[in-house]
PDB file of N, CA and C in Angstrom:
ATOM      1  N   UNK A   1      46.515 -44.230  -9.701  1.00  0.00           N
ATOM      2  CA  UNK A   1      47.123 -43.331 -10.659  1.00  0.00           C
ATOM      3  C   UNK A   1      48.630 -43.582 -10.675  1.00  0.00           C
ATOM      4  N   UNK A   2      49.248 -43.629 -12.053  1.00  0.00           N
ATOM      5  CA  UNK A   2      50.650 -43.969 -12.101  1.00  0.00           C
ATOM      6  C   UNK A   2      51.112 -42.503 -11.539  1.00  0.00           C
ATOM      7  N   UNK A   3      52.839 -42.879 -10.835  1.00  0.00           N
ATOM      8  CA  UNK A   3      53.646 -41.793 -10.601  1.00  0.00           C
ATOM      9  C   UNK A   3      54.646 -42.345 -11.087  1.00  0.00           C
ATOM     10  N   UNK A   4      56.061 -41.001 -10.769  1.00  0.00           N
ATOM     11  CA  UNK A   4      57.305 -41.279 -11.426  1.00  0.00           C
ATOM     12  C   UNK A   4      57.015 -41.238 -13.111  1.00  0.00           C
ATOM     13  N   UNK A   5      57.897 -41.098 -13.845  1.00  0.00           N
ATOM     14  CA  UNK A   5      58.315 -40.616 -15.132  1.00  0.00           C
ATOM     15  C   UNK A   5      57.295 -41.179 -16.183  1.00  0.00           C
ATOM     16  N   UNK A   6      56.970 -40.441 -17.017  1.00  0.00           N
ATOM     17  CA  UNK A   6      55.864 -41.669 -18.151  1.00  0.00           C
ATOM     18  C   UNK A   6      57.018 -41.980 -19.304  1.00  0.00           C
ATOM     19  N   UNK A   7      56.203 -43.204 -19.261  1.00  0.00           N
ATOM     20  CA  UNK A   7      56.775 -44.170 -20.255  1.00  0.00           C
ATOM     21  C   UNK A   7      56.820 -44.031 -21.473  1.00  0.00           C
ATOM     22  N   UNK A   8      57.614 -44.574 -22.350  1.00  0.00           N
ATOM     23  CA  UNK A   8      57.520 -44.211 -23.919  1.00  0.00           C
ATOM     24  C   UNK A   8      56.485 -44.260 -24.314  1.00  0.00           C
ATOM     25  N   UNK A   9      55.542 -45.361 -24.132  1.00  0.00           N
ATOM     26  CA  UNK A   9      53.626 -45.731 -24.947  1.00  0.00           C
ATOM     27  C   UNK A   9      52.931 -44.713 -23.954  1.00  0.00           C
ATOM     28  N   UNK A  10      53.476 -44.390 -23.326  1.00  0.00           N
ATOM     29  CA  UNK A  10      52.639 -43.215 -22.653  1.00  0.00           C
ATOM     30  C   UNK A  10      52.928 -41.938 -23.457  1.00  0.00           C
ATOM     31  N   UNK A  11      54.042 -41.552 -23.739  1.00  0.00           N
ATOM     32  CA  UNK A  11      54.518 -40.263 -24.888  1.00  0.00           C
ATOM     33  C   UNK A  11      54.110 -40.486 -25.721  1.00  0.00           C
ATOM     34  N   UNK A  12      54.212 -41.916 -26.866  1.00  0.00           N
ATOM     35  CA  UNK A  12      53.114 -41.947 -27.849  1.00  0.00           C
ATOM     36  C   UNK A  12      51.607 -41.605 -27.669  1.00  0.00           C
ATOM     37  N   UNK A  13      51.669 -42.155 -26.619  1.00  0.00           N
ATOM     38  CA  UNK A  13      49.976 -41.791 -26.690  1.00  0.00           C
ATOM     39  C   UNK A  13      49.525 -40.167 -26.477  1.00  0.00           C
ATOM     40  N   UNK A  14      50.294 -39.571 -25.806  1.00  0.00           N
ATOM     41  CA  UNK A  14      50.343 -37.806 -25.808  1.00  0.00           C
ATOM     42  C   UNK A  14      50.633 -37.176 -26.991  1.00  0.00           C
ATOM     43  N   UNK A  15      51.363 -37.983 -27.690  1.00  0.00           N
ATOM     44  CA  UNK A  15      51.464 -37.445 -29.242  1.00  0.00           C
ATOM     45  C   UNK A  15      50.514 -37.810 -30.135  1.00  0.00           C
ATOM     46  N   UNK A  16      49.984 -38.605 -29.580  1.00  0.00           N
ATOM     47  CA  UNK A  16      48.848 -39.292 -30.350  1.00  0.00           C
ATOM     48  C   UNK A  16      47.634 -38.046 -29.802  1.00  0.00           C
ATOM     49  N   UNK A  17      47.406 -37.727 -28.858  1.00  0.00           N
ATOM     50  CA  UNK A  17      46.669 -37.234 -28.725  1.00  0.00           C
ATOM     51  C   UNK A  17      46.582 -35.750 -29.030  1.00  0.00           C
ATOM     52  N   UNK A  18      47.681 -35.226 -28.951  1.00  0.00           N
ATOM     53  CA  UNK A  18      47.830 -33.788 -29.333  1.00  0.00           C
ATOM     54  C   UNK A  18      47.772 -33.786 -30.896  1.00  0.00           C
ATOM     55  N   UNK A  19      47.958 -34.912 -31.537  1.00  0.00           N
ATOM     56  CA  UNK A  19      47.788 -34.798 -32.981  1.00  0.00           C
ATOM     57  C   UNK A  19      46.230 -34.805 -33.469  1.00  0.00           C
ATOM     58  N   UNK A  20      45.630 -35.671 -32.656  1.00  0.00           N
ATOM     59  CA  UNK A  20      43.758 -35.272 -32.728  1.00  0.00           C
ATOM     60  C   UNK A  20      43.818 -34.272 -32.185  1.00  0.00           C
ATOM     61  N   UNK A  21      44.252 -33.252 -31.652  1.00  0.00           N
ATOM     62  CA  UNK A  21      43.284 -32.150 -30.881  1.00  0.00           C
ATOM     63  C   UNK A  21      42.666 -32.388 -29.651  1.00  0.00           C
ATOM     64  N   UNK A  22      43.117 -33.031 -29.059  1.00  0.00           N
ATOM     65  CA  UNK A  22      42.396 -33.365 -27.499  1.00  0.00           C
ATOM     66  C   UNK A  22      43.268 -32.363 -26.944  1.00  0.00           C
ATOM     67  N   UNK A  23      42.374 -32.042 -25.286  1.00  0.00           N
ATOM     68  CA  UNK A  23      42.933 -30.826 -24.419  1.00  0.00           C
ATOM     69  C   UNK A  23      43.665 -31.904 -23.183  1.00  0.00           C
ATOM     70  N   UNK A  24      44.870 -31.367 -22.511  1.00  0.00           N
ATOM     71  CA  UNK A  24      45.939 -32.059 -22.100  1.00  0.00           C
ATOM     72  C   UNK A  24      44.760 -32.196 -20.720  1.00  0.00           C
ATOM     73  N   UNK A  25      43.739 -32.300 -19.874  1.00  0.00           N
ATOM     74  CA  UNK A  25      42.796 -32.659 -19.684  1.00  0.00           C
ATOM     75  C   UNK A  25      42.341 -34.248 -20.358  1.00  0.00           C
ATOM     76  N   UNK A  26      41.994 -34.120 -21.358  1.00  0.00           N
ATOM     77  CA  UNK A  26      41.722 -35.419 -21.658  1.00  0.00           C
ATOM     78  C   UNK A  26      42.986 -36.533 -21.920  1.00  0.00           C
ATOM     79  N   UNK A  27      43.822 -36.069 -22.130  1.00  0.00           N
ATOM     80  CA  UNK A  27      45.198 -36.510 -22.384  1.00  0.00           C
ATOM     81  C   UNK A  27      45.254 -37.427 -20.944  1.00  0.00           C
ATOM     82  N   UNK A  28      45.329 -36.757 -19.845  1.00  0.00           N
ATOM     83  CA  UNK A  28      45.573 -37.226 -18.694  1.00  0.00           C
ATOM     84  C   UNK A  28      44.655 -38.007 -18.366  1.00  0.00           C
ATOM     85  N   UNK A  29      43.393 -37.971 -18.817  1.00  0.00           N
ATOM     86  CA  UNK A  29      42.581 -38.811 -18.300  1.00  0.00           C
ATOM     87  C   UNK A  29      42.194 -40.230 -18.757  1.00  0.00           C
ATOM     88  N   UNK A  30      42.968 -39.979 -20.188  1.00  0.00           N
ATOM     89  CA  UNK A  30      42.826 -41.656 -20.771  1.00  0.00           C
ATOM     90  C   UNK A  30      44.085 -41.722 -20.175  1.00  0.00           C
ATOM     91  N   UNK A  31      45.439 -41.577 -19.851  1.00  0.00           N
ATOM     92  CA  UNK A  31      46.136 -41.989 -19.283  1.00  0.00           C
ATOM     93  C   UNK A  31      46.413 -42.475 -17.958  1.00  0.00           C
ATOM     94  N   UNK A  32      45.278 -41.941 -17.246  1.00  0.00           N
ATOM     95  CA  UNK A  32      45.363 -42.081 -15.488  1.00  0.00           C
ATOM     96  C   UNK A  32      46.279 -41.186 -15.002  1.00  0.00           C
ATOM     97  N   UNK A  33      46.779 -40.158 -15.577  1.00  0.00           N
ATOM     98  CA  UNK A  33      47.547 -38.944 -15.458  1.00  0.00           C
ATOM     99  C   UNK A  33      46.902 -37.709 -15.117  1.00  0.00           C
ATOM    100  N   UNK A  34      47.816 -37.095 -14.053  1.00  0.00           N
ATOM    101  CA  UNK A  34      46.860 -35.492 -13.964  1.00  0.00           C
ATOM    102  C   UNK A  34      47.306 -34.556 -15.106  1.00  0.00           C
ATOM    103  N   UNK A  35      46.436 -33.654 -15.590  1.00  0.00           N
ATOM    104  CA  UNK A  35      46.838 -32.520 -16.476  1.00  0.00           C
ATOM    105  C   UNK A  35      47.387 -32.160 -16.474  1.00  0.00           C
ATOM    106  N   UNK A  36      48.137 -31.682 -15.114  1.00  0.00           N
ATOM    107  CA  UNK A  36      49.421 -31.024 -14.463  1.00  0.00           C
ATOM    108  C   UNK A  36      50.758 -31.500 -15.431  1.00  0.00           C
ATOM    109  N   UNK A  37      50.535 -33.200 -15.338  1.00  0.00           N
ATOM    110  CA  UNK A  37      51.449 -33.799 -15.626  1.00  0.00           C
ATOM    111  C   UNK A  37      51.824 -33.779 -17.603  1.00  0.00           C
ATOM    112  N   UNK A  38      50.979 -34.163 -18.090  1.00  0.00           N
ATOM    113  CA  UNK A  38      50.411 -33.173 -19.319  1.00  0.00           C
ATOM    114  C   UNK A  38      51.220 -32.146 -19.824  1.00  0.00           C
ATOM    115  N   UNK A  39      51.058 -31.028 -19.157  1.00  0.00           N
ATOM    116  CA  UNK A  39      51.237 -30.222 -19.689  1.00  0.00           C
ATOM    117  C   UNK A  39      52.675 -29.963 -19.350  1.00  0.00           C
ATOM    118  N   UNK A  40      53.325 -30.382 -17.997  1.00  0.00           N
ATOM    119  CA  UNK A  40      54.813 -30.171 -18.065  1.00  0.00           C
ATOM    120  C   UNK A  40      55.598 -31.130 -19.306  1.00  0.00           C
ATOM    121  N   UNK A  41      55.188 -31.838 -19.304  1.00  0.00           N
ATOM    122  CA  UNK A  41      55.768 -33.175 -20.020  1.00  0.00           C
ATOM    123  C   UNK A  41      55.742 -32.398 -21.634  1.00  0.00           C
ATOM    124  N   UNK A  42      54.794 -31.695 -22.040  1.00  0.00           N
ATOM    125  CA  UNK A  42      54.340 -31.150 -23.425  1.00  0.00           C
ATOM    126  C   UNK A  42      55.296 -29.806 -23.320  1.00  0.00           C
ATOM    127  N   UNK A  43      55.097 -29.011 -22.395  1.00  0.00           N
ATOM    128  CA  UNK A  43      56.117 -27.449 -22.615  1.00  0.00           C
ATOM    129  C   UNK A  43      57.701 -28.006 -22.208  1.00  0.00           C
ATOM    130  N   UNK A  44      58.273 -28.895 -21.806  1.00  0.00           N
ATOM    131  CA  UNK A  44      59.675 -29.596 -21.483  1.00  0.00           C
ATOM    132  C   UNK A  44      60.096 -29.947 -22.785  1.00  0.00           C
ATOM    133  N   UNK A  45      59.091 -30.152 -23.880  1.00  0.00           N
ATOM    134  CA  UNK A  45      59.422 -30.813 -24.677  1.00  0.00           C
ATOM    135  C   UNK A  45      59.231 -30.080 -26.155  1.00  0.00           C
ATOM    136  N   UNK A  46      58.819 -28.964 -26.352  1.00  0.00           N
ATOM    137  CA  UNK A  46      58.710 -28.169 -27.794  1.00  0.00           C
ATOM    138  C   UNK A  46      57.442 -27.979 -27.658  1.00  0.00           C
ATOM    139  N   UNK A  47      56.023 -28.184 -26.808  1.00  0.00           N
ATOM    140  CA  UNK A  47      55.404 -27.202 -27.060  1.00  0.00           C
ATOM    141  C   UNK A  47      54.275 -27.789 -27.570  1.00  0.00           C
ATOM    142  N   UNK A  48      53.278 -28.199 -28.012  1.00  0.00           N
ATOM    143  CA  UNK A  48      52.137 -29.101 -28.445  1.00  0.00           C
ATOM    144  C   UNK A  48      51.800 -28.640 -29.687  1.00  0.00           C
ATOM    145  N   UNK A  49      52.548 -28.086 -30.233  1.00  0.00           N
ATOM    146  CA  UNK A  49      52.802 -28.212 -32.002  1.00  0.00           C
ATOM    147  C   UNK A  49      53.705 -29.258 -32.642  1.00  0.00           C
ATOM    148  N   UNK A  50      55.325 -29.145 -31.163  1.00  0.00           N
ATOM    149  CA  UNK A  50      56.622 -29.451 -31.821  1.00  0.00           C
ATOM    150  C   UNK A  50      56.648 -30.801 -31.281  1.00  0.00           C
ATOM    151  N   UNK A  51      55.838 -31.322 -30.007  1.00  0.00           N
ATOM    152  CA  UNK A  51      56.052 -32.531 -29.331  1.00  0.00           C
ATOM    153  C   UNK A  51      56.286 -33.587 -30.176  1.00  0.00           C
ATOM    154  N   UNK A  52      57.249 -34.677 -29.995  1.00  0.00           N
ATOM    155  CA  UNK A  52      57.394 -35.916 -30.427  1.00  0.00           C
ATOM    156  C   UNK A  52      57.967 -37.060 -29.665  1.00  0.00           C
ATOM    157  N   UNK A  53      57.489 -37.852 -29.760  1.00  0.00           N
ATOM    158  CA  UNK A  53      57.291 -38.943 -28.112  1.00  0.00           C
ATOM    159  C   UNK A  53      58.934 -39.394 -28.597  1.00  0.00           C
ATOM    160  N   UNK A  54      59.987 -39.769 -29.639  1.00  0.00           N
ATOM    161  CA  UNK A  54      60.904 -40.236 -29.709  1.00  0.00           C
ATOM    162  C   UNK A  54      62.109 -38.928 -29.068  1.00  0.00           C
ATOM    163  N   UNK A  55      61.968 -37.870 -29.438  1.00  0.00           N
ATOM    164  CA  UNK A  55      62.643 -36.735 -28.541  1.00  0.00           C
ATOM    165  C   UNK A  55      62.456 -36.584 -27.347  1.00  0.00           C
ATOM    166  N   UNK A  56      60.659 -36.665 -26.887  1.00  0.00           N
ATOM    167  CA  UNK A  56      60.818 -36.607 -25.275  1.00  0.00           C
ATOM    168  C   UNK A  56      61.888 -37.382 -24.669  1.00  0.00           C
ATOM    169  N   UNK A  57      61.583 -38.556 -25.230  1.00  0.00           N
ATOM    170  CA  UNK A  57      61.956 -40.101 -24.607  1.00  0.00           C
ATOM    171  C   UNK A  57      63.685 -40.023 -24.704  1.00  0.00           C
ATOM    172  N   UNK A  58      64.397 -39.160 -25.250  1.00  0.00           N
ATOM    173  CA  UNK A  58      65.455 -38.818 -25.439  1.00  0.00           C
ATOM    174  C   UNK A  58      65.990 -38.055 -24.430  1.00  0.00           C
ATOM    175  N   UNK A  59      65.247 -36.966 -24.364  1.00  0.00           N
ATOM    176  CA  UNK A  59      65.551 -35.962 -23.304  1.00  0.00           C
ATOM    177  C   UNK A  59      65.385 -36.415 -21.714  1.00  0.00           C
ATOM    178  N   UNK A  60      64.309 -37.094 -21.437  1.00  0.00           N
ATOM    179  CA  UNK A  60      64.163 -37.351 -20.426  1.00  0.00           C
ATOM    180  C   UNK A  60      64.733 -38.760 -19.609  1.00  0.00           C
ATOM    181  N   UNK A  61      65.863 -39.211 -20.722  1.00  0.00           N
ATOM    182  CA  UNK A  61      66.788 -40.228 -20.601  1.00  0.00           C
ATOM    183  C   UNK A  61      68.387 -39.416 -19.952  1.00  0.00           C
ATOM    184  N   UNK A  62      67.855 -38.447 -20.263  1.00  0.00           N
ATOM    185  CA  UNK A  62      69.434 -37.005 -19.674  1.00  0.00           C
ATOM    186  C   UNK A  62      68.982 -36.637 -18.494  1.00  0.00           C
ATOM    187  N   UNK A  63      67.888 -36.544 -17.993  1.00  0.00           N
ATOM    188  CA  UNK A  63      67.976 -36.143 -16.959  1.00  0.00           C
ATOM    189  C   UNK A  63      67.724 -36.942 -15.741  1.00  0.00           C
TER     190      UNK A  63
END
C-alpha cells in the first residue's frame, strides 16, 4: 500500500471517482489507499461535491 502524500493521477482519479458516485471505500480500494485516506484528502479539499484534483494539487503544494 502506497504512503506519504497522493499524487496528482491519484487526485484525478478521486475526482474521477466522486464524479461516478463511488463511496470513498471504493475510492481507496482501486487506489491501494485506505478510506481514511479518502476521505481526509476529500474534506481538506471542498468536500465531495466541490473536490477538484487541480486545487487539491495546489493546496497540498503549501503545505
Amino acid at each position: 500500500m502506497p504512503s506519504g502524500r497522493l499524487s496528482y493521477q491519484e487526485r484525478q482519479r478521486v475526482a474521477a471517482g466522486l464524479a461516478d458516485g463511488l463511496s470513498y471505500g471504493e475510492i481507496g480500494r482501486r487506489l491501494g489507499r485506505p478510506s481514511s485516506t479518502i476521505v481526509r484528502e476529500v474534506a481538506r479539499n471542498g468536500g465531495a461535491h466541490e473536490y477538484q484534483a487541480d486545487r487539491a494539487e495546489r493546496a497540498a503544494r503549501w503545505r
